[in-house]
Protein backbone atom coordinates (compact mmCIF):
# COMPACT_ATOMS: atom_id res chain seq x y z
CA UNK A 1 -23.15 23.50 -25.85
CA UNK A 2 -24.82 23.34 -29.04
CA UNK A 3 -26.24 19.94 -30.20
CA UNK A 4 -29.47 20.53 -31.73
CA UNK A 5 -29.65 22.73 -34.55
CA UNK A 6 -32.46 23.80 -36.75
CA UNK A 7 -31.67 24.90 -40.26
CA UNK A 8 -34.26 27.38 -42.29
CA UNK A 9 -33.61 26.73 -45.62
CA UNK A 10 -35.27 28.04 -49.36
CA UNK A 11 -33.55 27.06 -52.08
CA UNK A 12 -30.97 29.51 -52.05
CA UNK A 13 -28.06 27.11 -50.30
CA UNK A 14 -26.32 30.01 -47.89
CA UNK A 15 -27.66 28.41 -45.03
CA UNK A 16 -26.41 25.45 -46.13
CA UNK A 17 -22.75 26.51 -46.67
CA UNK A 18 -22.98 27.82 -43.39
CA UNK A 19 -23.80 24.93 -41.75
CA UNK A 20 -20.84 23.68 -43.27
CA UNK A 21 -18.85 25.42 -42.40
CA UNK A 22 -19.69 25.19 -38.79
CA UNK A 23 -19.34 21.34 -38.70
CA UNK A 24 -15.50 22.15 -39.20
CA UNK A 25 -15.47 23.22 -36.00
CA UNK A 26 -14.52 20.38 -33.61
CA UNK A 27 -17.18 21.21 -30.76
CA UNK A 28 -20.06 21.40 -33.63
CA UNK A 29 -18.86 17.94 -34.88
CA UNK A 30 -20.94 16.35 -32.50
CA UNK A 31 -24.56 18.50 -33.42
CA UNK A 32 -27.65 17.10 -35.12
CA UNK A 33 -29.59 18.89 -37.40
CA UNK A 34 -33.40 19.24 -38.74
CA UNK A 35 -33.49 20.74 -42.02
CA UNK A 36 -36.53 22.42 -41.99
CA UNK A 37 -38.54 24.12 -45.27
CA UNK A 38 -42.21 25.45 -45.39
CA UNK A 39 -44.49 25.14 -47.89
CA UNK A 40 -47.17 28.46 -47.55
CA UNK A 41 -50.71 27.65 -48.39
CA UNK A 42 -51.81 28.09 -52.06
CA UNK A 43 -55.54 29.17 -53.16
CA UNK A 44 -56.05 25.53 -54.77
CA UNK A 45 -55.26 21.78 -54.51
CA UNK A 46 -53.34 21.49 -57.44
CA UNK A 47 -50.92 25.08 -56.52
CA UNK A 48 -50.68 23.51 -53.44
CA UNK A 49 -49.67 19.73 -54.64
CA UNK A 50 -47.04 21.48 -57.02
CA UNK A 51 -45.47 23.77 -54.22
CA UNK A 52 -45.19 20.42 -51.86
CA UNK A 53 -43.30 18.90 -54.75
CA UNK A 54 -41.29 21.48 -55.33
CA UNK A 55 -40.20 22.27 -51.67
CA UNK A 56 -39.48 18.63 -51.15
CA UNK A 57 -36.73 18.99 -53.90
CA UNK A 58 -35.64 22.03 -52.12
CA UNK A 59 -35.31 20.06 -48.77
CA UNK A 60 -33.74 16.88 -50.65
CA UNK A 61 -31.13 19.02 -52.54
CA UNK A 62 -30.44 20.88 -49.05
CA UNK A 63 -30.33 17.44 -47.18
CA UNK A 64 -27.90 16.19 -50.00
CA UNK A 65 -25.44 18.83 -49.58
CA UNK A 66 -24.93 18.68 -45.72
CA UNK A 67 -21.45 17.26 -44.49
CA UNK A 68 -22.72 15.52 -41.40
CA UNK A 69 -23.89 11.91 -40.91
CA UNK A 70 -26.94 11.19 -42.50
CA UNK A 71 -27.89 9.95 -39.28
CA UNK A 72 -27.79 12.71 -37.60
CA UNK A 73 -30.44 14.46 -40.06
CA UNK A 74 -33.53 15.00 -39.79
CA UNK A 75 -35.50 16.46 -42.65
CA UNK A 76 -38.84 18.49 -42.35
CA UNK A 77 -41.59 19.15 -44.86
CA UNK A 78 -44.13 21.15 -43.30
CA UNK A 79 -47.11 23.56 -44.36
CA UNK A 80 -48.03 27.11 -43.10
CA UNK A 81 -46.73 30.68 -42.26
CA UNK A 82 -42.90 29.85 -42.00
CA UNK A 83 -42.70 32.50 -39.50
CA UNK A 84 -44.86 30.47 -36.89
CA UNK A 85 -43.55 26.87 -38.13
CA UNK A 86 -40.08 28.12 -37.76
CA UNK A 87 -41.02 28.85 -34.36
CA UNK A 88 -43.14 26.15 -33.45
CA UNK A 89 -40.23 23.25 -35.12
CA UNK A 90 -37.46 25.35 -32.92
CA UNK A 91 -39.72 24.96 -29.47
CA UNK A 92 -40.42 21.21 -30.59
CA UNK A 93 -37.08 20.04 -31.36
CA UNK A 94 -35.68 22.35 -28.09
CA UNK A 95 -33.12 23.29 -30.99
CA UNK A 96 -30.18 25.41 -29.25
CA UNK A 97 -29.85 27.45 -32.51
CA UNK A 98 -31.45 28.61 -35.18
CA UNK A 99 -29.66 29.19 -38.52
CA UNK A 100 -31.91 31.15 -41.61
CA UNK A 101 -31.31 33.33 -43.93
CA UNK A 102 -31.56 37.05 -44.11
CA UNK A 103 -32.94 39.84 -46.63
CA UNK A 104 -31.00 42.26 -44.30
CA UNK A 105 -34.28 44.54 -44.52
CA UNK A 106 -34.39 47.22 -42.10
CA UNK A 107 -37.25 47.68 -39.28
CA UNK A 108 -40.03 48.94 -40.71
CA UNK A 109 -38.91 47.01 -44.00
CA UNK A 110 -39.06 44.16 -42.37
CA UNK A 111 -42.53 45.00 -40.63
CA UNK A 112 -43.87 45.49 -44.06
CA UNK A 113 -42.60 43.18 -46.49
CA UNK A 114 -43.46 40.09 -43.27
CA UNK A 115 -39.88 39.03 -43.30
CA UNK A 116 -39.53 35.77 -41.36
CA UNK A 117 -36.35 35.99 -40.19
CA UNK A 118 -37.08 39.46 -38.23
CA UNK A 119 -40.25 37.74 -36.88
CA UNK A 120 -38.61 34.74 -35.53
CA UNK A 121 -35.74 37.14 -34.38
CA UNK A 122 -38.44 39.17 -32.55
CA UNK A 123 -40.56 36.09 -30.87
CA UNK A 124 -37.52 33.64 -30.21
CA UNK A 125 -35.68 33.28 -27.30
CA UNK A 126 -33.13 30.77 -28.92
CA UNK A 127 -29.85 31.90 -30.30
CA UNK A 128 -29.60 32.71 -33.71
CA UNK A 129 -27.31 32.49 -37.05
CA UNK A 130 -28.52 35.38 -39.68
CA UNK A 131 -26.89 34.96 -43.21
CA UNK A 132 -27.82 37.61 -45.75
CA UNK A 133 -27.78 36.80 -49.43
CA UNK A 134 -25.00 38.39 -50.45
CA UNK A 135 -22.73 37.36 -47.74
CA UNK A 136 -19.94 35.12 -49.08
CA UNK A 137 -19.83 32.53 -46.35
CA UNK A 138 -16.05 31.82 -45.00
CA UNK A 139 -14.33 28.83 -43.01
CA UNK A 140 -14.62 30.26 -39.16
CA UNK A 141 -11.39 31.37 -37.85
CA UNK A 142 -11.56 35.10 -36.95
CA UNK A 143 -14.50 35.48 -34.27
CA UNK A 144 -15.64 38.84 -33.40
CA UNK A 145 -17.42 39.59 -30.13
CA UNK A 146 -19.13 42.83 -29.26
CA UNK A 147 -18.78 43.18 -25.34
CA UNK A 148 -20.03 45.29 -22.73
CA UNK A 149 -21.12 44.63 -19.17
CA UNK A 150 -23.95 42.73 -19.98
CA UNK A 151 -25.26 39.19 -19.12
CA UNK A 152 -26.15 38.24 -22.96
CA UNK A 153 -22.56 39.87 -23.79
CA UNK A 154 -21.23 37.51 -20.97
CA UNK A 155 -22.92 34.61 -22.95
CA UNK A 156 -21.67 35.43 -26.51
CA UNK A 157 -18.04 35.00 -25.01
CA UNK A 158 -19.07 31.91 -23.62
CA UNK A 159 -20.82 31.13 -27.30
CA UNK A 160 -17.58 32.55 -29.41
CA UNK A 161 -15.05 30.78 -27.23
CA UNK A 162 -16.81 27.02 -27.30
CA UNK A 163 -16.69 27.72 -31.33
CA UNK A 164 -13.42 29.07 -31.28
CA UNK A 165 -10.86 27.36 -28.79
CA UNK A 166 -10.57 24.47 -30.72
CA UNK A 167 -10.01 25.99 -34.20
CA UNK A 168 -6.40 25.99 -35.63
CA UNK A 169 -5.18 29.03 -35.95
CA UNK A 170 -8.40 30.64 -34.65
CA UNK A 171 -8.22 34.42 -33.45
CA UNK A 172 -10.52 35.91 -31.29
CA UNK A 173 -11.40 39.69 -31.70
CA UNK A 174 -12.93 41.21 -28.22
CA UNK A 175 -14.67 44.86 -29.15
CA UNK A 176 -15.60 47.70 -26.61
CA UNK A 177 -17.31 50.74 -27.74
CA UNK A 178 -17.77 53.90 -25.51
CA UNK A 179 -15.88 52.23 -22.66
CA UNK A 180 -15.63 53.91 -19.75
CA UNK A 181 -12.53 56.60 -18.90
CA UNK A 182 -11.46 54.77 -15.60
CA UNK A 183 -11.05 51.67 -14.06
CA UNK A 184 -13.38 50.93 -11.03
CA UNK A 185 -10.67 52.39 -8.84
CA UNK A 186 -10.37 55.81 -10.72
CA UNK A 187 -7.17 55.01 -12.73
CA UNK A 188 -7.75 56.40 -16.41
CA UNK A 189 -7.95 54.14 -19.10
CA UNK A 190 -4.95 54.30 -21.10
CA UNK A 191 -4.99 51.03 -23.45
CA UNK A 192 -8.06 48.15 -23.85
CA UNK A 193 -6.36 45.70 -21.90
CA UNK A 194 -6.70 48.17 -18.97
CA UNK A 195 -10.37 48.22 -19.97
CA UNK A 196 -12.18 46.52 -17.48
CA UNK A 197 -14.71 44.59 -19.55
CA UNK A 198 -12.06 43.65 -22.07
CA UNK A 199 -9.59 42.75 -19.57
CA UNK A 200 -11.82 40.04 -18.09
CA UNK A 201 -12.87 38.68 -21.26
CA UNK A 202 -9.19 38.20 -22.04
CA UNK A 203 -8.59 36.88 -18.94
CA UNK A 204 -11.14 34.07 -19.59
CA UNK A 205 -9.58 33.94 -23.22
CA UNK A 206 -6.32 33.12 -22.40
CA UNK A 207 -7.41 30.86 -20.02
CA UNK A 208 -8.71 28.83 -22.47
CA UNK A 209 -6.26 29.09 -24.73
CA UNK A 210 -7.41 31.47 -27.38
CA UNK A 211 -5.37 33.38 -29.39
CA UNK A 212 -7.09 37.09 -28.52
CA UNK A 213 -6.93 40.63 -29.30
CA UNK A 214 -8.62 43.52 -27.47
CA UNK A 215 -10.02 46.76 -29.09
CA UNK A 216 -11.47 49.98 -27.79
CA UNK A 217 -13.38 52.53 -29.98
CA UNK A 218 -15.70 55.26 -29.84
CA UNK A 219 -18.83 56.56 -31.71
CA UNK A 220 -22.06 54.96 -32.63
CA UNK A 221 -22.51 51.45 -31.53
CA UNK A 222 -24.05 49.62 -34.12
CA UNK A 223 -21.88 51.42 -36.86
CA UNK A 224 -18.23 50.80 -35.24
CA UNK A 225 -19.21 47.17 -34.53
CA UNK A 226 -19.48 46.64 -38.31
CA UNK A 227 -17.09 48.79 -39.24
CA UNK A 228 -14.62 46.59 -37.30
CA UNK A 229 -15.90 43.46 -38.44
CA UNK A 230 -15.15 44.95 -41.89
CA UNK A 231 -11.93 46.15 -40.91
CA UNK A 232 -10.85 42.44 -39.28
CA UNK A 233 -12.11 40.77 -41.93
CA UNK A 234 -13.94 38.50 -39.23
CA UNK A 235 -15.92 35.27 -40.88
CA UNK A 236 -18.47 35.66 -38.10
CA UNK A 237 -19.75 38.63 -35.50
CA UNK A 238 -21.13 37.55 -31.87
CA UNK A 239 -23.34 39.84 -30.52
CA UNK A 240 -25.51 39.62 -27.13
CA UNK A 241 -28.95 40.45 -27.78
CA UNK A 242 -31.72 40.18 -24.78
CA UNK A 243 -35.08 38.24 -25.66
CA UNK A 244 -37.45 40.58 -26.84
CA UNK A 245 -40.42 38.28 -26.68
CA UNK A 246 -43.84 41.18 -26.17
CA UNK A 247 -44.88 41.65 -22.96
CA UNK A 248 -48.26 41.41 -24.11
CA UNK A 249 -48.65 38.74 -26.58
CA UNK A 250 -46.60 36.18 -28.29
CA UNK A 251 -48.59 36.41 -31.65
CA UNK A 252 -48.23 40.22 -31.80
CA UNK A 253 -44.70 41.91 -32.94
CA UNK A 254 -43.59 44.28 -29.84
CA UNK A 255 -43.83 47.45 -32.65
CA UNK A 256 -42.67 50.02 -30.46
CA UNK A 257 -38.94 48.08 -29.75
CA UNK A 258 -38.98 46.50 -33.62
CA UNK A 259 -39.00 50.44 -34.33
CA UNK A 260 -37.04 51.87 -31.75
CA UNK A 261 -32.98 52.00 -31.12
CA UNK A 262 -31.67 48.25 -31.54
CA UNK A 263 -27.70 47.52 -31.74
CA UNK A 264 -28.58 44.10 -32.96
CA UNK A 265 -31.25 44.96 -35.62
CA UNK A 266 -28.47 47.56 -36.98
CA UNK A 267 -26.20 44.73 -36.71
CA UNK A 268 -27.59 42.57 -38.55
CA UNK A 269 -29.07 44.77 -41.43
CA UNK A 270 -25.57 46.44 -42.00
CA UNK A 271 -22.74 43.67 -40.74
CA UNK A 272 -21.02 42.26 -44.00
CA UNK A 273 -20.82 38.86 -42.32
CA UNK A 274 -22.92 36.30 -40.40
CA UNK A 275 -23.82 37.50 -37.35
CA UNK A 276 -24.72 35.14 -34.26
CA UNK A 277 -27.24 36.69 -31.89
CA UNK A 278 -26.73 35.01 -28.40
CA UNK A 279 -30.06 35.50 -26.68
CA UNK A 280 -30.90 36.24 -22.82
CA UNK A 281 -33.70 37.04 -20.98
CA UNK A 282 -34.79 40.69 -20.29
């Protein structure tokens, strides 16, 4: 259940509009918000007094255009590196997701340039809602979800159903790349509802009423799984990511994964919607 959400924003609105468009969902109807936006420190008193005023008409116009209760708002002016406010406001207000916005900069782009929404992807173990600049946000009703046998895949069905099940005319899209050739008792494969993985996740669809449809495919991960979300024209991709907090220190970026093979840092540098990263531990 999501009830506490904490929404990144900087002026550009896109986080915003998707928070909008997420209170149309019945289950997200009952959520608060904190609308968070971070000043960085400036070399003087007066840069600094001018970027406060500024970024508290960035929060007030953000605040203003929310379609929620006022009283279930709470706005957030705060000072420093956004990457470890945005962290320390998410651990503070025990927010169940984190919505921001998204250069879509690849790894060692990202490394580089000190995005803040691959840092706070890196170091969180929260769930989060990445929206790139030049995605055109959509009302949710075609939900993709990228399965496999995983626990965090297990959870993004659990996340894309709560969102889903109670949207009119909602449609569910369950995804399977590289599945296996045979069932678990050696029969071949022959359509994705034989697919074991899908065939449970459908089972626990249509259990809850979802209108579903199952879909095998082959080839590189990453690249199918947006290639379908292209070719379903889905308003929002699911996709189970583990936590990938470091192993050796929370204020130091785990290099070697940021740079290795990720399905959900392709994901969300080349999906051409928002993508929801349900988060697990390791």
């Amino acid at each position: 259940m999501i009830e506490k959400i904490l929404l990144a924003v900087a002026g550009r609105g896109l986080c915003e509009e998707m928070f909008n468009m997420l209170t149309e969902i019945p289950i997200m109807q009952q959520a608060s918000v904190t609308v968070l936006h971070v000043v960085t420190p400036q070399v003087s008193a007066e840069a600094m007094s001018a970027k406060l005023e500024e970024g508290g008409k960035i929060l007030a116009d953000a605040v203003k255009s929310l379609k929620i209760d006022p009283n279930k708002i709470t706005p957030r002016l705060k000072q420093g590196d956004p990457k470890d406010v945005v962290l320390q406001v998410a651990q503070e207000e025990q927010s169940d997701l984190i919505i921001m916005g998204s250069r879509g900069l690849k790894r060692l782009e990202s490394i580089l340039e000190n995005s803040v929404s691959q840092y706070v992807f890196q170091l969180s173990s929260r769930p989060m809602l990445l929206v790139k600049d030049e995605i055109y946000v959509k009302r949710i009703n075609r939900v993709m979800v990228a399965m496999n046998k995983s626990e965090s895949a297990k959870q993004s069905l659990d996340l894309a159903l709560s969102l889903i099940r109670d949207v009119k005319g909602g449609q569910l899209y369950l995804v399977h790349v590289n599945p296996d050739q045979k069932t678990p008792s050696g029969e071949p494969i022959t359509t994705p509802e034989t697919d074991p993985v899908l065939a449970s996740a459908a089972a626990e669809a249509k259990k809850q009423g979802v209108a579903y449809k199952c879909i095998n495919s082959k080839g590189q991960a990453g690249r199918e799984i947006c290639r379908l979300a292209d070719e379903m024209n889905v308003d929002l991709l699911v996709l189970g990511s583990p936590e990938r907090r470091p192993t050796i220190a929370m204020s130091l970026p785990d290099l070697d994964r940021l740079l290795g093979t990720s399905l959900s840092d392709y994901v969300r540098v080349y999906a051409n919607c928002p993508v929801l990263l349900a988060r697990t531990p390791d």
